[in-house]
N, C-alpha and C. Protein backbone atom coordinates (compact mmCIF):
# COMPACT_ATOMS: atom_id res chain seq x y z
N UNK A 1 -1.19 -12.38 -9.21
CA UNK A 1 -1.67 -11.79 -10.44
C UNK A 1 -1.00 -10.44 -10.61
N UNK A 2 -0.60 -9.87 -11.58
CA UNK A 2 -0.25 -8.79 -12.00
C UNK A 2 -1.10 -8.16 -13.32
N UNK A 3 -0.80 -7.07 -12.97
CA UNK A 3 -1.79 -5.64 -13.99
C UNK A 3 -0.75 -4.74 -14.72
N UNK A 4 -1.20 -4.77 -15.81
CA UNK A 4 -0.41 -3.64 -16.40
C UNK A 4 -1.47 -2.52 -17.56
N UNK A 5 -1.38 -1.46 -17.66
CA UNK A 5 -2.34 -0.51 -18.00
C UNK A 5 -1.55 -0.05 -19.10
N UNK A 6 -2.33 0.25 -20.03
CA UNK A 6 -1.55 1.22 -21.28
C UNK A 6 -2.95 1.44 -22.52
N UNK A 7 -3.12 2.27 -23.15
CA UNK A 7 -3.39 2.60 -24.08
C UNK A 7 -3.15 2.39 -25.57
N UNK A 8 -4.50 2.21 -25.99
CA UNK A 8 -4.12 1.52 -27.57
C UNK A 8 -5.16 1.95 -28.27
N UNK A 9 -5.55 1.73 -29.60
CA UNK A 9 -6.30 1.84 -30.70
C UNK A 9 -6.43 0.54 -31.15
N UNK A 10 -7.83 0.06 -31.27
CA UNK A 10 -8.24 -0.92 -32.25
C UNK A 10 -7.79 -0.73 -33.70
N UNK A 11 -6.60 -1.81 -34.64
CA UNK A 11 -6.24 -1.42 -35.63
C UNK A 11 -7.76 -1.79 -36.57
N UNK A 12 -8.08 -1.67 -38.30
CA UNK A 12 -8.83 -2.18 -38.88
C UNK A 12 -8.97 -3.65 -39.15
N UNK A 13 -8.00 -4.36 -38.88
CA UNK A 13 -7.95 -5.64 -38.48
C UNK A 13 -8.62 -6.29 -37.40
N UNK A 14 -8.88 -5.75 -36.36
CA UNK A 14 -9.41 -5.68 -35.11
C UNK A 14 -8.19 -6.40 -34.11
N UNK A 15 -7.42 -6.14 -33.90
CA UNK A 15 -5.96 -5.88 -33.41
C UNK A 15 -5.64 -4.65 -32.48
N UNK A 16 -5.33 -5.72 -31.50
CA UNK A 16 -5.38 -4.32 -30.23
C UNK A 16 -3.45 -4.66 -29.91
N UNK A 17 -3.14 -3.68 -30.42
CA UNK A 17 -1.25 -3.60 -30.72
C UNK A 17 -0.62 -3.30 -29.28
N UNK A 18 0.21 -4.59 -28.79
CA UNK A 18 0.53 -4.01 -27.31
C UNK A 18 1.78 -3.24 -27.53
N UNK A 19 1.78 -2.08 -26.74
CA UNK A 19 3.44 -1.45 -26.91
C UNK A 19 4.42 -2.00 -26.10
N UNK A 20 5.52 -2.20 -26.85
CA UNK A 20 6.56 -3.33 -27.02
C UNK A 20 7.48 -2.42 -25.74
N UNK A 21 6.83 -1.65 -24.64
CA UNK A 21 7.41 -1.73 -23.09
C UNK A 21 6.96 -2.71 -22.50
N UNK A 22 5.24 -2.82 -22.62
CA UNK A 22 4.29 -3.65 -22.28
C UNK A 22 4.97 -5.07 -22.60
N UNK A 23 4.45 -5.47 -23.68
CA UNK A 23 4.94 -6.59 -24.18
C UNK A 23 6.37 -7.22 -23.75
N UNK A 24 7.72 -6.75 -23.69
CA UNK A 24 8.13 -7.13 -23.14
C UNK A 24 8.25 -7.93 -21.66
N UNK A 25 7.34 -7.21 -20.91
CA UNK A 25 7.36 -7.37 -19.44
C UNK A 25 5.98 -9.03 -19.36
N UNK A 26 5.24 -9.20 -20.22
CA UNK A 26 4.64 -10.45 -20.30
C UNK A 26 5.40 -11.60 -20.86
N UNK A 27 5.67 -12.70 -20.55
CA UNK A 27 6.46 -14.05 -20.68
C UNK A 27 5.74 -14.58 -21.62
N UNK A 28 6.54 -15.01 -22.95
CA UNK A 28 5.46 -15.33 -24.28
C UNK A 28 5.00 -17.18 -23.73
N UNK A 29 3.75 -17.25 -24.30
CA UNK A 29 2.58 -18.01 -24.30
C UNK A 29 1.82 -18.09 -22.64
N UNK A 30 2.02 -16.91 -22.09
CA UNK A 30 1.32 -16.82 -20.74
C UNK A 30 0.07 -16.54 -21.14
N UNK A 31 -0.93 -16.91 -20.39
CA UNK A 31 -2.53 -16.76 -20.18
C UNK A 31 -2.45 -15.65 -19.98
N UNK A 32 -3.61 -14.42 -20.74
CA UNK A 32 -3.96 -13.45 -19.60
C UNK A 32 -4.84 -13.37 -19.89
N UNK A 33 -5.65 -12.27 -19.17
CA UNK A 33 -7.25 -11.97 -18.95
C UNK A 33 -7.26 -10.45 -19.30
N UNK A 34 -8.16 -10.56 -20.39
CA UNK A 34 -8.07 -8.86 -20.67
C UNK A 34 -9.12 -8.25 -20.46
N UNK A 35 -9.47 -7.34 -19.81
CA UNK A 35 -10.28 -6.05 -19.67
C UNK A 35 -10.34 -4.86 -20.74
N UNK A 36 -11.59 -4.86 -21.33
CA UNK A 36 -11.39 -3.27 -22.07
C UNK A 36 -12.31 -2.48 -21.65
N UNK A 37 -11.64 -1.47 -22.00
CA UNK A 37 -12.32 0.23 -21.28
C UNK A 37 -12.35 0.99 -22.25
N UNK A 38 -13.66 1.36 -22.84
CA UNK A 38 -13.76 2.68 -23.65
C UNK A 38 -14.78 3.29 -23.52
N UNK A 39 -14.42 4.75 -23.92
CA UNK A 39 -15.79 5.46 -24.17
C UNK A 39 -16.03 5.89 -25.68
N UNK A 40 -17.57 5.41 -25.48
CA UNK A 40 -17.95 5.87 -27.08
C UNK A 40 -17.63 7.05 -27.59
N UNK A 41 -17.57 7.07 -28.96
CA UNK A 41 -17.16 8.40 -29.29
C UNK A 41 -18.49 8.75 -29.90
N UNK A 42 -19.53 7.91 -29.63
CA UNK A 42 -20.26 8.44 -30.09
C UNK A 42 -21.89 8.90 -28.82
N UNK A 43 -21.18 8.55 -27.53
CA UNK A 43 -21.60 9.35 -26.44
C UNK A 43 -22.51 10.51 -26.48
N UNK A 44 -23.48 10.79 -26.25
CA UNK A 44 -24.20 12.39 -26.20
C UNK A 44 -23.78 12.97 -25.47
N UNK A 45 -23.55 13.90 -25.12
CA UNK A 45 -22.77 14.98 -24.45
C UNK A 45 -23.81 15.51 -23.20
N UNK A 46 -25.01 15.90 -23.96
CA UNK A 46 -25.76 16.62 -22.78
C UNK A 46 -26.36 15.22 -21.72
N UNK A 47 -26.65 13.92 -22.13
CA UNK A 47 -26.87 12.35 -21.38
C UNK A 47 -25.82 12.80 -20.60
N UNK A 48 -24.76 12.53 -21.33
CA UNK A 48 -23.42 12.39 -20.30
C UNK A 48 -23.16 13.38 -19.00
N UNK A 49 -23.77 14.87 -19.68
CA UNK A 49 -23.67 15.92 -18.73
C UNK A 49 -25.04 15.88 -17.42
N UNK A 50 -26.13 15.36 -17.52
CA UNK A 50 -27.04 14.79 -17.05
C UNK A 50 -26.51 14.11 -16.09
N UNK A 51 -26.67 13.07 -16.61
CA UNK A 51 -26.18 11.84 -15.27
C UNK A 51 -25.31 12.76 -14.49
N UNK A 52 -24.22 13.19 -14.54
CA UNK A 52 -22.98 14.03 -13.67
C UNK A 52 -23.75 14.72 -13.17
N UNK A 53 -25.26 15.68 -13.39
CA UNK A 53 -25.42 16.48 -12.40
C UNK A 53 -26.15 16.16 -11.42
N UNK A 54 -27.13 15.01 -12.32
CA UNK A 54 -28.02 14.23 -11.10
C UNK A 54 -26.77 13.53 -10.28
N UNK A 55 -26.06 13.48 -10.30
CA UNK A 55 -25.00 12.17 -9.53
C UNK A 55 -24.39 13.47 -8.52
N UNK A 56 -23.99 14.43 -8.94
CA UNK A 56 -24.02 15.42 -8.20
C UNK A 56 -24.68 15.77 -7.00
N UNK A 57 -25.82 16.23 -7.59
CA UNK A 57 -27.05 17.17 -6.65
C UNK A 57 -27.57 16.03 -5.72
N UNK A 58 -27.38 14.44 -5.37
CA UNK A 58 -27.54 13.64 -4.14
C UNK A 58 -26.39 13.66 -3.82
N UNK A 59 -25.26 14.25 -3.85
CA UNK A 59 -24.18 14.49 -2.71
C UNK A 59 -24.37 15.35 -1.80
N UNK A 60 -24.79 15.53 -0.65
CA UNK A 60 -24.54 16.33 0.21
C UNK A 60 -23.28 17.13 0.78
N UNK A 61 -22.92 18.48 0.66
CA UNK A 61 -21.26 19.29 1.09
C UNK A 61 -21.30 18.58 2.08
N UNK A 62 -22.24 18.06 3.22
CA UNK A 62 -21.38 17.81 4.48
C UNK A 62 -20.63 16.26 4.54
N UNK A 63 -21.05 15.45 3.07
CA UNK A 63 -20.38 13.90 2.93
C UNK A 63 -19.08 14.05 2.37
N UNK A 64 -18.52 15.64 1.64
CA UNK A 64 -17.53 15.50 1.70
C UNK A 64 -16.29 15.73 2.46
N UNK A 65 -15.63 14.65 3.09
CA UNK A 65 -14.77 15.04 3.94
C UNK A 65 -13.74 15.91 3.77
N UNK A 66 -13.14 15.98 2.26
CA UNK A 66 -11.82 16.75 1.93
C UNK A 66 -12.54 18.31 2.12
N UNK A 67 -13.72 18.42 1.91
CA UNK A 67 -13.93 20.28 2.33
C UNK A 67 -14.29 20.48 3.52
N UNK A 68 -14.06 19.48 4.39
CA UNK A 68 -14.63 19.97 6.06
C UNK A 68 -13.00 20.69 6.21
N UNK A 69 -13.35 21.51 7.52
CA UNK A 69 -12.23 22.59 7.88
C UNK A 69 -11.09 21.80 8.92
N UNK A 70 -9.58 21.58 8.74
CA UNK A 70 -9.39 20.97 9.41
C UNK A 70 -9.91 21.18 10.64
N UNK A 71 -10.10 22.15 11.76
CA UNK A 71 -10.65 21.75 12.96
C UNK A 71 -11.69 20.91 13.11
N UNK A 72 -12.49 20.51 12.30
CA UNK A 72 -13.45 19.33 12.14
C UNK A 72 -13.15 18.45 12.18
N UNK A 73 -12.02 17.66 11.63
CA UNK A 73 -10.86 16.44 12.07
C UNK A 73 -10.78 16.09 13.46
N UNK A 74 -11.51 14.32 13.41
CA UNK A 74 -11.01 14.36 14.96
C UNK A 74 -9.28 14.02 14.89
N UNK A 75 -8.83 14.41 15.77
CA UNK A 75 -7.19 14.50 16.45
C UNK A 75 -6.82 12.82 16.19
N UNK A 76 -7.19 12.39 17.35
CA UNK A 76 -7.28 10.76 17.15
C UNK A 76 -8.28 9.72 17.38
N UNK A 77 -8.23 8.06 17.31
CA UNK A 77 -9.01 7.41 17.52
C UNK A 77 -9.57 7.52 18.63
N UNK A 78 -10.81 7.37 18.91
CA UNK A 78 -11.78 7.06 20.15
C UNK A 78 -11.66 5.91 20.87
N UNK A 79 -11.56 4.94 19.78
CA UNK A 79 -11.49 3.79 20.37
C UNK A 79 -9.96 2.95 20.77
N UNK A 80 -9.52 2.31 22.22
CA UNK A 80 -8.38 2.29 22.72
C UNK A 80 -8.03 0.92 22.00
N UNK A 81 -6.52 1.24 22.01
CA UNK A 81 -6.07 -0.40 21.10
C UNK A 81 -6.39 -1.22 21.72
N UNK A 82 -5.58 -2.47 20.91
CA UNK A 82 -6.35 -3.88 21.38
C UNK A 82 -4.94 -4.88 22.21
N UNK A 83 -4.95 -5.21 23.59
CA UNK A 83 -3.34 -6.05 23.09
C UNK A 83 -4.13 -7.02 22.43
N UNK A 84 -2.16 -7.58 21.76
CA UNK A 84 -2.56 -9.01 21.30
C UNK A 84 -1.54 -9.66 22.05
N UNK A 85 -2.04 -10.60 22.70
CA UNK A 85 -0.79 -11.46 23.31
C UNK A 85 -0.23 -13.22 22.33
């Protein structure tokens, strides 16, 4: 299976226009499976800002690994390889 990502606008037709980089690279009368992704534009702002802080404030600093100090890094694995014969 292959993926390809790009951006579009629903025309008033309801026509979702592939750009003809895209399009090229699909083989005409191939099957595909489409996924869409949007956000409303008509979204509330402070909902939206909500959820993010509650989703926030149950993170704990110490679950994030990218701000521990490197000396907190263990060096290497604990556990010794495996043979495979």
């Amino acid at each position: 299976m292959k993926a390809l990502e790009f951006h579009s606008t629903v025309t008033p037709e309801g026509q979702i226009p592939l750009p003809p980089e895209i399009a090229s690279q699909i083989p005409s009368g191939e099957q595909l499976r489409v996924l869409l992704i949007w956000e409303p534009s008509d979204l509330d702002p402070a909902w939206r800002d909500s959820g993010r802080r509650r989703f926030e404030d149950a993170i704990s600093p110490g679950d994030d690994i990218y701000e521990l100090p490197r000396s907190a890094l263990p060096l290497s694995c604990s556990t010794p390889p495996i043979a495979i014969s």
